[in-house]
PDB file of N, CA and C in Angstrom:
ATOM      1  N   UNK A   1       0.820  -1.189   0.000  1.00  0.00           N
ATOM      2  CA  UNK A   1       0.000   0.000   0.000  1.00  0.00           C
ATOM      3  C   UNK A   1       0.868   1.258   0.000  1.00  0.00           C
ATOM      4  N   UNK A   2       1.758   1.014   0.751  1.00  0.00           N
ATOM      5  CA  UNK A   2       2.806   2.315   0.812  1.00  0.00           C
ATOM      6  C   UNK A   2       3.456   2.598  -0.757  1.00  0.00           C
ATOM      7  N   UNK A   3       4.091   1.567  -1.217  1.00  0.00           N
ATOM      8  CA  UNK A   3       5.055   1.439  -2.488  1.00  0.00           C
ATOM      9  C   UNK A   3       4.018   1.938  -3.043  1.00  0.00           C
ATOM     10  N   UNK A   4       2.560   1.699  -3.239  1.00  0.00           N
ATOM     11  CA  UNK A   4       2.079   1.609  -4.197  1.00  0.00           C
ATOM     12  C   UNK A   4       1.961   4.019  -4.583  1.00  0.00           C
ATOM     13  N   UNK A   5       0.956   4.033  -3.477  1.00  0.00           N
ATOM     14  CA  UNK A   5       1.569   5.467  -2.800  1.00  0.00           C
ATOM     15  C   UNK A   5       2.587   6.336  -3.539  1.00  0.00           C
ATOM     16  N   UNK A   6       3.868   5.287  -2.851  1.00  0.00           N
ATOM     17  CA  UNK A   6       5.082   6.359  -3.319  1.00  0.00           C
ATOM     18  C   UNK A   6       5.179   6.245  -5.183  1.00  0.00           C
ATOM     19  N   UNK A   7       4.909   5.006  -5.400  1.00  0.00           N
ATOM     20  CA  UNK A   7       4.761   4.757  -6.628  1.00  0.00           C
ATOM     21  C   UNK A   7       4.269   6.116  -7.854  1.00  0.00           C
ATOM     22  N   UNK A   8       2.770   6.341  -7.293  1.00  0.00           N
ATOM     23  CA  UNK A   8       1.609   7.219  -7.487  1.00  0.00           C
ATOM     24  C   UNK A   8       1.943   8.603  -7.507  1.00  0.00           C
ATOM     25  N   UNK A   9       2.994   9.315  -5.769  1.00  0.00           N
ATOM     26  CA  UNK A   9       3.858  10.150  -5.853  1.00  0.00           C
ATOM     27  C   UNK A   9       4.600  10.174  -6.820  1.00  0.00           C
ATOM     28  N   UNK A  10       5.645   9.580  -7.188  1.00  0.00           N
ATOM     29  CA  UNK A  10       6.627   9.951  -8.203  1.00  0.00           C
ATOM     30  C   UNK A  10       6.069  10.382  -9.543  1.00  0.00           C
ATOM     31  N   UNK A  11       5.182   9.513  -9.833  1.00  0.00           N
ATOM     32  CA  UNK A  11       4.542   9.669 -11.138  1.00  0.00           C
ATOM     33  C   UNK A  11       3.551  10.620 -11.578  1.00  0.00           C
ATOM     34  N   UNK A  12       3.104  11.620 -10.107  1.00  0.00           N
ATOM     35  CA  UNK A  12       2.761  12.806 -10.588  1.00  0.00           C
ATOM     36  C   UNK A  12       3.861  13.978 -10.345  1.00  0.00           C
ATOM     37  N   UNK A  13       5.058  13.499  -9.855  1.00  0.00           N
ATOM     38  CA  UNK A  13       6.167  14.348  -9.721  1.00  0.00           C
ATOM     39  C   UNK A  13       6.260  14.353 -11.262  1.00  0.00           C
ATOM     40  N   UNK A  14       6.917  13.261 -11.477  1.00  0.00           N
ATOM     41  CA  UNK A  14       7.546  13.242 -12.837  1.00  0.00           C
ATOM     42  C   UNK A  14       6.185  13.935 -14.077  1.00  0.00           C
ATOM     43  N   UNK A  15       5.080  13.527 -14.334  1.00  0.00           N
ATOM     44  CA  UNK A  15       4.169  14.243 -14.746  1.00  0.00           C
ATOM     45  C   UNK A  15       4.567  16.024 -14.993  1.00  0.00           C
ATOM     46  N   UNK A  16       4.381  16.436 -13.531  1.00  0.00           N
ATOM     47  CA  UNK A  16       4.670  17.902 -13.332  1.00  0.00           C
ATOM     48  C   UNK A  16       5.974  18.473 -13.231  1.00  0.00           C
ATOM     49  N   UNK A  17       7.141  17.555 -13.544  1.00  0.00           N
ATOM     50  CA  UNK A  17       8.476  18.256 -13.643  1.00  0.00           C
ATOM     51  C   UNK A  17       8.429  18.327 -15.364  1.00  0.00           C
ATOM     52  N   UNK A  18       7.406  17.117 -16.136  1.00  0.00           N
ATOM     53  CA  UNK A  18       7.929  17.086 -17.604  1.00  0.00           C
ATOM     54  C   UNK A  18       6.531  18.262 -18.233  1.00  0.00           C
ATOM     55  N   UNK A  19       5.716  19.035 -17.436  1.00  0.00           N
ATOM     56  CA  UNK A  19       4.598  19.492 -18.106  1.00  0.00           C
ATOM     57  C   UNK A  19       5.530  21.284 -17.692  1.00  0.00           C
ATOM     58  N   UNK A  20       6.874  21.278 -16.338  1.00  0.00           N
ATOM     59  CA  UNK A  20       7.294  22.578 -16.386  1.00  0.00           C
ATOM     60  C   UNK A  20       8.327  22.710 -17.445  1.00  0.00           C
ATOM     61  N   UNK A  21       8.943  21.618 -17.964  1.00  0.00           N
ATOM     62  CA  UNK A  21       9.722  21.674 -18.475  1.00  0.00           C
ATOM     63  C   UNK A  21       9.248  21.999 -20.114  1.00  0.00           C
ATOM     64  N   UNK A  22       8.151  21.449 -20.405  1.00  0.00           N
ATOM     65  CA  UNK A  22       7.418  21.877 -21.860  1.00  0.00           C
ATOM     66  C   UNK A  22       7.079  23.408 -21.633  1.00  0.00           C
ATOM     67  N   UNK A  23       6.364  23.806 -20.195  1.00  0.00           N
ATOM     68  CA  UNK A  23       6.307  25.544 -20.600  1.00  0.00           C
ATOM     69  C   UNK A  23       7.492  26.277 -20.597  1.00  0.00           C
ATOM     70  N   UNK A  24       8.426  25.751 -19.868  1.00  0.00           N
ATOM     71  CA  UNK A  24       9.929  26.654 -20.279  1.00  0.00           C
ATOM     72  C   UNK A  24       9.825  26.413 -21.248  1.00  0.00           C
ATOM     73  N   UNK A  25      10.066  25.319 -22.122  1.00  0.00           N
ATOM     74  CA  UNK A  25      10.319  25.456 -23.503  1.00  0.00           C
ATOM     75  C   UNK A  25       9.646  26.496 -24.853  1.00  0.00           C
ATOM     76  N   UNK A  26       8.127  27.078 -24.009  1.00  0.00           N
ATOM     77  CA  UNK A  26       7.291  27.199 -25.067  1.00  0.00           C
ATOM     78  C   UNK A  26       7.596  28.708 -24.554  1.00  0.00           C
ATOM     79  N   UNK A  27       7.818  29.334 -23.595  1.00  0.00           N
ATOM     80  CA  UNK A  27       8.385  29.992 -22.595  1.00  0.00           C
ATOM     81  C   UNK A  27       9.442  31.008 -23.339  1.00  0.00           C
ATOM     82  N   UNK A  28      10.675  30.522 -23.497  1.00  0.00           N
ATOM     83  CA  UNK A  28      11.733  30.360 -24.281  1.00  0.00           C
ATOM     84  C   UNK A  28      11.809  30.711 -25.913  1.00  0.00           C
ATOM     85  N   UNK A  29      10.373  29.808 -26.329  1.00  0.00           N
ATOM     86  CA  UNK A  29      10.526  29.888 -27.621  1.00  0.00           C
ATOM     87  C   UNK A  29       9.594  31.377 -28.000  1.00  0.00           C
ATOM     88  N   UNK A  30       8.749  31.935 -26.791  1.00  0.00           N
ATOM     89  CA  UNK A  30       7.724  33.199 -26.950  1.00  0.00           C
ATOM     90  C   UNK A  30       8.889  34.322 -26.998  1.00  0.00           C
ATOM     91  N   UNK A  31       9.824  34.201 -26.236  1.00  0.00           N
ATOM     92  CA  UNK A  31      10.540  35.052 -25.601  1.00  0.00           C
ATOM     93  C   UNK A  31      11.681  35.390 -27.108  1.00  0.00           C
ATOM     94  N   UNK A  32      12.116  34.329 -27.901  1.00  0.00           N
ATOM     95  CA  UNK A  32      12.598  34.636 -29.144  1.00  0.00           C
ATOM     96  C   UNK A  32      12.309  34.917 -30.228  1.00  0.00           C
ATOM     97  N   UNK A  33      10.707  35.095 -30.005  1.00  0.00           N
ATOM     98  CA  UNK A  33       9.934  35.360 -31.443  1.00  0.00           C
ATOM     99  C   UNK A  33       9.522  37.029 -30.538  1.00  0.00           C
ATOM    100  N   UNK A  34       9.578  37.526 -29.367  1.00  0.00           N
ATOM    101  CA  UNK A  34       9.316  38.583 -29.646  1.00  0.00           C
ATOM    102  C   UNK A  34      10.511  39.457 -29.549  1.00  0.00           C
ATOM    103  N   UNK A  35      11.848  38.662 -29.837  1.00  0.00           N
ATOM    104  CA  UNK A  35      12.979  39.407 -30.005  1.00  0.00           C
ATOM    105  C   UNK A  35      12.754  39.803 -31.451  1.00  0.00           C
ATOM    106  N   UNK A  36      12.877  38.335 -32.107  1.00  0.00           N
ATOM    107  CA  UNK A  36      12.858  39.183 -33.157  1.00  0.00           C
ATOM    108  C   UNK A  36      11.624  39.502 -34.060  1.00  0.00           C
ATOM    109  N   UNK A  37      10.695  39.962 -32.955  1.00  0.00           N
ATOM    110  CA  UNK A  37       9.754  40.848 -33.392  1.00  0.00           C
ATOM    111  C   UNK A  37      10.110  42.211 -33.444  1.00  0.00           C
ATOM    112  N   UNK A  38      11.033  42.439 -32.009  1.00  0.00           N
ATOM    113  CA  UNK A  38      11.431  43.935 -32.071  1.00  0.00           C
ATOM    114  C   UNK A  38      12.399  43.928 -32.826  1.00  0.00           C
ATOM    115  N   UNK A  39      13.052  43.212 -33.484  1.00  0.00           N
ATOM    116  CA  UNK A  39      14.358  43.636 -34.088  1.00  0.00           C
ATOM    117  C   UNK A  39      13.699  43.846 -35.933  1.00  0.00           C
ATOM    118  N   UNK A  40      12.840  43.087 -36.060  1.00  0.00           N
ATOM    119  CA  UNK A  40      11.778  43.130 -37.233  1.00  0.00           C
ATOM    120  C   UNK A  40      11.312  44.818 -37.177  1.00  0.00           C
ATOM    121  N   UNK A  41      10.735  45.165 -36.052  1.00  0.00           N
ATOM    122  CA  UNK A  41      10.459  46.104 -36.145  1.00  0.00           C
ATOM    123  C   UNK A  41      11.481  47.550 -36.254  1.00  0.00           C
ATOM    124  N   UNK A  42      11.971  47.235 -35.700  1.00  0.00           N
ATOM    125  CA  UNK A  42      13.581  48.333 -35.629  1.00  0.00           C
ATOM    126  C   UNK A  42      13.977  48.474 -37.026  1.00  0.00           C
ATOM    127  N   UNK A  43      13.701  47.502 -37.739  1.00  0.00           N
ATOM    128  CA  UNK A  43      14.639  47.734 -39.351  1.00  0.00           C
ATOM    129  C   UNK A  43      13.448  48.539 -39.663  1.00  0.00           C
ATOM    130  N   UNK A  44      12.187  47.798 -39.757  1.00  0.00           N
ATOM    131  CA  UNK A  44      10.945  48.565 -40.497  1.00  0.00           C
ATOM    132  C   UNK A  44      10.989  50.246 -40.542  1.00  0.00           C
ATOM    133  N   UNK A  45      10.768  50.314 -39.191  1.00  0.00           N
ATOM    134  CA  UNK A  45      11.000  51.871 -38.471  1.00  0.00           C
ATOM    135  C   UNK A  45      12.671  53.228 -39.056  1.00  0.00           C
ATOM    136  N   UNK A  46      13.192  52.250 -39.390  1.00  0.00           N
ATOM    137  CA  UNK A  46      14.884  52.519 -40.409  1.00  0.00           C
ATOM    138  C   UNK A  46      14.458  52.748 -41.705  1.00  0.00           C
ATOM    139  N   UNK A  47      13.314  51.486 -41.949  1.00  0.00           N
ATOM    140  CA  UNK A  47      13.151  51.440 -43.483  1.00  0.00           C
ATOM    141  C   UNK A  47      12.239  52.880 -44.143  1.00  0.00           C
ATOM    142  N   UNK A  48      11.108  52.858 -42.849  1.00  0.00           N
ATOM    143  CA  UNK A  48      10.071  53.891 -42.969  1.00  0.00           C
ATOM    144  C   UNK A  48      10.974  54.871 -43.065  1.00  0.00           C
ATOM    145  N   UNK A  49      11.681  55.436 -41.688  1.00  0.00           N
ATOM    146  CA  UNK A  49      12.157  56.943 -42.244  1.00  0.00           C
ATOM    147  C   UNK A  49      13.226  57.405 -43.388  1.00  0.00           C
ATOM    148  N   UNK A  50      13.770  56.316 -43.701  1.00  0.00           N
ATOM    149  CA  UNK A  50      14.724  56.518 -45.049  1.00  0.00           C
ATOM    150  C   UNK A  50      13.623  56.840 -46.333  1.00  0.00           C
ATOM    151  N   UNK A  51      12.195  56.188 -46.243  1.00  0.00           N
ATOM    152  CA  UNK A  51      11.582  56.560 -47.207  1.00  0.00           C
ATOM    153  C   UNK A  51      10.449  57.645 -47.004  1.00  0.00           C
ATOM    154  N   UNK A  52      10.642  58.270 -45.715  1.00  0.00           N
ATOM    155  CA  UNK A  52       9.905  59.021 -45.741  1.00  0.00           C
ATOM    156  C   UNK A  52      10.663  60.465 -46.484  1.00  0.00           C
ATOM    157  N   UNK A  53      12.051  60.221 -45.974  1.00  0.00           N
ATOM    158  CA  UNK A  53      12.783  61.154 -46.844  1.00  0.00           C
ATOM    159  C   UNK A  53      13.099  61.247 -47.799  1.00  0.00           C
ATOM    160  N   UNK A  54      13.280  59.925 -48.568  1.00  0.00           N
ATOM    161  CA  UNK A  54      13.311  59.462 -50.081  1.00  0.00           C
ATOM    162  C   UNK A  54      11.769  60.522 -50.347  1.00  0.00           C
ATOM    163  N   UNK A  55      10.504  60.055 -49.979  1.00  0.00           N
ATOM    164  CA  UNK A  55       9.706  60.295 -50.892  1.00  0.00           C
ATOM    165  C   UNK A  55       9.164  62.579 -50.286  1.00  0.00           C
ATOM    166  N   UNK A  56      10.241  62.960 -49.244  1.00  0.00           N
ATOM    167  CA  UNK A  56       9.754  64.439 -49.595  1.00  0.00           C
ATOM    168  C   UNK A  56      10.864  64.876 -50.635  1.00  0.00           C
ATOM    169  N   UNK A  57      11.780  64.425 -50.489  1.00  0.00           N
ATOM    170  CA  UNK A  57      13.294  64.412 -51.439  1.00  0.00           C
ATOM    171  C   UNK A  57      12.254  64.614 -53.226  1.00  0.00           C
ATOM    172  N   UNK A  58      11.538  63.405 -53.648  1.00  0.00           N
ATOM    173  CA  UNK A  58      10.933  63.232 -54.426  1.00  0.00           C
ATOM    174  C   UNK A  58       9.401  64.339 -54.699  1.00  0.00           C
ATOM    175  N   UNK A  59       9.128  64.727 -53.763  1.00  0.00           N
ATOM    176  CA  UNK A  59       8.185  66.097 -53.909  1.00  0.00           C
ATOM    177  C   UNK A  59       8.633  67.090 -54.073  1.00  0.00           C
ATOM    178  N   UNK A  60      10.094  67.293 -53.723  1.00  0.00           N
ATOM    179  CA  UNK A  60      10.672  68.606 -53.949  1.00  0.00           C
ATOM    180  C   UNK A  60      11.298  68.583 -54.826  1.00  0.00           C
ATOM    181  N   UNK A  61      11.745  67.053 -55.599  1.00  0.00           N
ATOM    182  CA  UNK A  61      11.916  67.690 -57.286  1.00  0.00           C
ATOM    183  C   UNK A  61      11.137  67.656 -58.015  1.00  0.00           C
ATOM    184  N   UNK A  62       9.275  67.307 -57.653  1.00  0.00           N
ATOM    185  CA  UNK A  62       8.691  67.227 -58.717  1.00  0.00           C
ATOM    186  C   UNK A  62       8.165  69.223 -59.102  1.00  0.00           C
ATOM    187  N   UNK A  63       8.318  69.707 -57.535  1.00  0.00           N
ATOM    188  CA  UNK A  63       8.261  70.924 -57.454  1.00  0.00           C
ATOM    189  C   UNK A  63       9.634  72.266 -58.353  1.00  0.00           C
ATOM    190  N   UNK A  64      10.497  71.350 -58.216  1.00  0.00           N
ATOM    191  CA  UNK A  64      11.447  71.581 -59.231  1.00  0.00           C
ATOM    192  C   UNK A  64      11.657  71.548 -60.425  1.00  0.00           C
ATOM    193  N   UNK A  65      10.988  70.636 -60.658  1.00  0.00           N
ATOM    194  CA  UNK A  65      10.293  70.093 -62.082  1.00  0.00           C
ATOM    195  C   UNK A  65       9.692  70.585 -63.013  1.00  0.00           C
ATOM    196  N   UNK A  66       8.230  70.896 -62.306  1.00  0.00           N
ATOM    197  CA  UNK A  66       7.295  71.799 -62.884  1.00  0.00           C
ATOM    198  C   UNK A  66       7.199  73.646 -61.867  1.00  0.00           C
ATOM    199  N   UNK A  67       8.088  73.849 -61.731  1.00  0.00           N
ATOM    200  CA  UNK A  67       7.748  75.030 -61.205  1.00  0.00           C
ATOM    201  C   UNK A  67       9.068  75.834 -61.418  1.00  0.00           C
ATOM    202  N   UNK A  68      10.202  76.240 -62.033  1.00  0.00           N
ATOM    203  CA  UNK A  68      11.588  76.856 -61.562  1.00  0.00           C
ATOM    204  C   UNK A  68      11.523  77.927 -60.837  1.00  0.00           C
ATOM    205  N   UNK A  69      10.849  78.829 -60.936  1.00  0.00           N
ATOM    206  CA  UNK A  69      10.722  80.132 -59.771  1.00  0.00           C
ATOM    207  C   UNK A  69      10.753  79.069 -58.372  1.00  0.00           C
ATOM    208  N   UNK A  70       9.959  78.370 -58.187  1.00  0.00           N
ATOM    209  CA  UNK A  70      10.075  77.629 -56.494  1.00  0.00           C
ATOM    210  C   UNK A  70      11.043  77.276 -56.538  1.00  0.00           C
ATOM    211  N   UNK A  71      12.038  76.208 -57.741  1.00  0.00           N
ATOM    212  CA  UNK A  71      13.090  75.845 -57.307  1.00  0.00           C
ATOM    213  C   UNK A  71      14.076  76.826 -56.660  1.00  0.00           C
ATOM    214  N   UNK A  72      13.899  77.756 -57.102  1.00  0.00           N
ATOM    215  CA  UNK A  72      15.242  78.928 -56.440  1.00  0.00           C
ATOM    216  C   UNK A  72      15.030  79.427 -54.970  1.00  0.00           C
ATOM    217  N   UNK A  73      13.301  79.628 -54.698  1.00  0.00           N
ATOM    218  CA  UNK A  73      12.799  79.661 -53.640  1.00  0.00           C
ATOM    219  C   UNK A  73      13.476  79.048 -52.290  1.00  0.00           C
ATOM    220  N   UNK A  74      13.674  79.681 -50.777  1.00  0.00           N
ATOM    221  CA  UNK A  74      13.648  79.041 -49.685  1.00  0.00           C
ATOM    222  C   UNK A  74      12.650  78.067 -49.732  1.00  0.00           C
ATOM    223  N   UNK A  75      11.164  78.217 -49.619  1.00  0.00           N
ATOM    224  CA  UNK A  75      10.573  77.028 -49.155  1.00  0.00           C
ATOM    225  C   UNK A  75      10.866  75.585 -49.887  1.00  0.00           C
ATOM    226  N   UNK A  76      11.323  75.797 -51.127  1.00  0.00           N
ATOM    227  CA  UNK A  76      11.804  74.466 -51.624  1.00  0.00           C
ATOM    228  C   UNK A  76      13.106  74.265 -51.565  1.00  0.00           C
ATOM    229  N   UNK A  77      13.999  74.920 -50.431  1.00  0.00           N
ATOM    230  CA  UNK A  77      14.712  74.529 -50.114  1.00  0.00           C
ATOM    231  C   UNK A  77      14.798  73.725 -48.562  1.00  0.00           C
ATOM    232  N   UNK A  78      13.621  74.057 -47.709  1.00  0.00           N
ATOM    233  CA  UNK A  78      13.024  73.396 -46.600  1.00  0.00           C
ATOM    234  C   UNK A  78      12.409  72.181 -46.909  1.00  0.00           C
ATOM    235  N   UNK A  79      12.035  71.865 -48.290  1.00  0.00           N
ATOM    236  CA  UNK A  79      12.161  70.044 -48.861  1.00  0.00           C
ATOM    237  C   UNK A  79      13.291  69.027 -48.667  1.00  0.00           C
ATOM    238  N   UNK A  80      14.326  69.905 -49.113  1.00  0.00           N
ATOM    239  CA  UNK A  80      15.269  68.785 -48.810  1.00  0.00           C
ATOM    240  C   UNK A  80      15.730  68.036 -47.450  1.00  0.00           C
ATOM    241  N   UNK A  81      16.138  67.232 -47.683  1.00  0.00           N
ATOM    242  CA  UNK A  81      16.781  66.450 -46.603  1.00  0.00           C
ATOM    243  C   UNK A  81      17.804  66.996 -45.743  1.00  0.00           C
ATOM    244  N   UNK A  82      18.772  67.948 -46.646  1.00  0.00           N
ATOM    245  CA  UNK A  82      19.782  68.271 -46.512  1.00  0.00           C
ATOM    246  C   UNK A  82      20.045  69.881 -45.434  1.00  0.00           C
ATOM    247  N   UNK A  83      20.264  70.245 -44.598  1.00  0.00           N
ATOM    248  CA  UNK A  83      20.521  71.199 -44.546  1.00  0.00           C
ATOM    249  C   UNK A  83      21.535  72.504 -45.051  1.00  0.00           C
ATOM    250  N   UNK A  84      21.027  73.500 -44.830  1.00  0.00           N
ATOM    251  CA  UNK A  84      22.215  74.747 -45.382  1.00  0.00           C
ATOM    252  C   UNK A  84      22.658  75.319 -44.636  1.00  0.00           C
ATOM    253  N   UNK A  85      23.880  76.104 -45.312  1.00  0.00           N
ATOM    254  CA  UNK A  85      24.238  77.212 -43.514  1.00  0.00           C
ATOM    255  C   UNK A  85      24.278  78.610 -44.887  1.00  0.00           C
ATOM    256  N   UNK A  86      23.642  79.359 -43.624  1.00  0.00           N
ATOM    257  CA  UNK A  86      23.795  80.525 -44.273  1.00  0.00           C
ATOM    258  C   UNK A  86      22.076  80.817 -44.936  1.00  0.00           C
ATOM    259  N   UNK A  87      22.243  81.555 -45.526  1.00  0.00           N
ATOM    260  CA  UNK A  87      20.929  82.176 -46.169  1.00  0.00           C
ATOM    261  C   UNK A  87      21.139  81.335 -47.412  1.00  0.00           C
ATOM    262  N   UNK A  88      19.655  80.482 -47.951  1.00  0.00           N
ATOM    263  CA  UNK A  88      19.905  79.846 -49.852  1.00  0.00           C
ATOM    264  C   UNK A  88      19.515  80.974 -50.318  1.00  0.00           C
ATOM    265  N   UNK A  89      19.738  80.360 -51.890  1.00  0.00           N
ATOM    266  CA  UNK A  89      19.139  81.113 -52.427  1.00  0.00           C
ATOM    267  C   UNK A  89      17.694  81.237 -52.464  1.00  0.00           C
ATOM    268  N   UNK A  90      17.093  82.868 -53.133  1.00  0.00           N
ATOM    269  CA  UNK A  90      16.173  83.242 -53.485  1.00  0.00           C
ATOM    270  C   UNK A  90      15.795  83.923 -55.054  1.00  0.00           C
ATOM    271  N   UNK A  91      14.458  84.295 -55.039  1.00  0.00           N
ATOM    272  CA  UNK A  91      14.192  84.812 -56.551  1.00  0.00           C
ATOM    273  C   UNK A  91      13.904  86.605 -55.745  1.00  0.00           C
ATOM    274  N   UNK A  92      14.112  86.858 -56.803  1.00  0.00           N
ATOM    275  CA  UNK A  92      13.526  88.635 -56.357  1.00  0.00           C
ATOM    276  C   UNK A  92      12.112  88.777 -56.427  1.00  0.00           C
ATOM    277  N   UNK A  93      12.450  89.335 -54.496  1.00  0.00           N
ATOM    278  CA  UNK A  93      10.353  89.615 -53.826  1.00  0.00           C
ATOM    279  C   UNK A  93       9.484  89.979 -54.599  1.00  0.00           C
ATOM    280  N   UNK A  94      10.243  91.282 -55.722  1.00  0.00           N
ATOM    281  CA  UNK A  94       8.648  91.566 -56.171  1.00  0.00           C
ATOM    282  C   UNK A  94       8.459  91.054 -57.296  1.00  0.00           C
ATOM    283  N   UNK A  95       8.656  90.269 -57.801  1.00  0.00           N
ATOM    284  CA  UNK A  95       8.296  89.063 -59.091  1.00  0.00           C
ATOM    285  C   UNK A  95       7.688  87.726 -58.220  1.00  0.00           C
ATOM    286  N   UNK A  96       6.467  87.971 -59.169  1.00  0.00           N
ATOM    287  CA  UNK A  96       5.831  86.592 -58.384  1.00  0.00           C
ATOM    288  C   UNK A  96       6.314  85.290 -59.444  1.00  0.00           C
ATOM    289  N   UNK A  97       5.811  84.123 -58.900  1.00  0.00           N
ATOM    290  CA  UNK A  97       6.086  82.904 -59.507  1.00  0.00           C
ATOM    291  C   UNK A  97       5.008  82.785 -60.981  1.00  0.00           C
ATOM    292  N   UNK A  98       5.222  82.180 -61.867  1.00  0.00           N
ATOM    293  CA  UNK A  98       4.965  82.418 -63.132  1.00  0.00           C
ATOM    294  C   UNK A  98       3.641  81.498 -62.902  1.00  0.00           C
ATOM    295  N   UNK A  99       3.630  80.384 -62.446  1.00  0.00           N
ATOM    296  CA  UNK A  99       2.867  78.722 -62.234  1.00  0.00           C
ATOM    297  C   UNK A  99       2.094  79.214 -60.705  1.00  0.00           C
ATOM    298  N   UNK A 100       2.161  79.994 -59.887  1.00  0.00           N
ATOM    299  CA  UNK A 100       1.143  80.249 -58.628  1.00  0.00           C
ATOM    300  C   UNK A 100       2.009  79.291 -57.472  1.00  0.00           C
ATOM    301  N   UNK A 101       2.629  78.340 -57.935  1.00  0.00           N
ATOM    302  CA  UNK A 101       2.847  77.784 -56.298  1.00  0.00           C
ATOM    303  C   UNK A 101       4.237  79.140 -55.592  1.00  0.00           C
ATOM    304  N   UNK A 102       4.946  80.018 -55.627  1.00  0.00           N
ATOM    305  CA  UNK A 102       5.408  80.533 -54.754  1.00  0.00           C
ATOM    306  C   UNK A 102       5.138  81.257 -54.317  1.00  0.00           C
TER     307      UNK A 102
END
C-alpha cells in the first residue's frame, strides 16, 4: 500500500516536472519570437524613415520640375533632406512665380 503510494507520488512528480519543463520550452521559444519581433520592427522603423525622406526628397523635385521660380525659392529649399548654412538662395520679392505655387 505504501510502495504503491510512493509509486503514485513519483509519477505525478515526474508528470509535473515534464509538463514545467514543456512551458519553459514554449516559454523560451515566446521570448525569441518577440525578439525578433522587435528587431523586425527596428529595421521597419529605419526602413520607414529613409523613405519618408526618399519620398519628400521626391516632392521637392517634382516641385522643381514643374515650377523653376520655387526651385530657387527658400521654401523648396526646406524640402530637402539636406541642410544649409547661411541664407539659400532666393528669386527677387517683387516678381511673383509664373505657375502660382510661390
Amino acid at each position: 500500500m505504501i510502495a504503491k503510494r510512493l509509486d503514485e507520488a513519483l509519477a505525478a512528480r515526474n508528470k509535473f516536472y515534464e509538463a514545467s519543463q514543456q512551458h519553459h520550452l514554449v516559454v523560451c521559444d515566446m521570448k525569441r519570437q518577440i525578439k525578433n519581433l522587435e528587431e523586425e520592427r527596428s529595421k521597419l522603423q529605419e526602413e520607414n524613415s529613409r523613405l519618408q525622406k526618399q519620398l519628400q526628397t521626391a516632392q521637392a523635385c517634382k516641385h522643381l520640375i514643374f515650377c523653376p521660380d520655387f526651385a530657387l525659392s527658400y521654401q523648396f529649399l526646406r524640402y530637402l533632406p539636406i541642410r544649409f548654412s547661411g541664407r539659400p538662395y532666393s528669386t527677387n520679392s517683387s516678381s511673383s512665380s509664373s505657375c502660382g505655387c510661390g
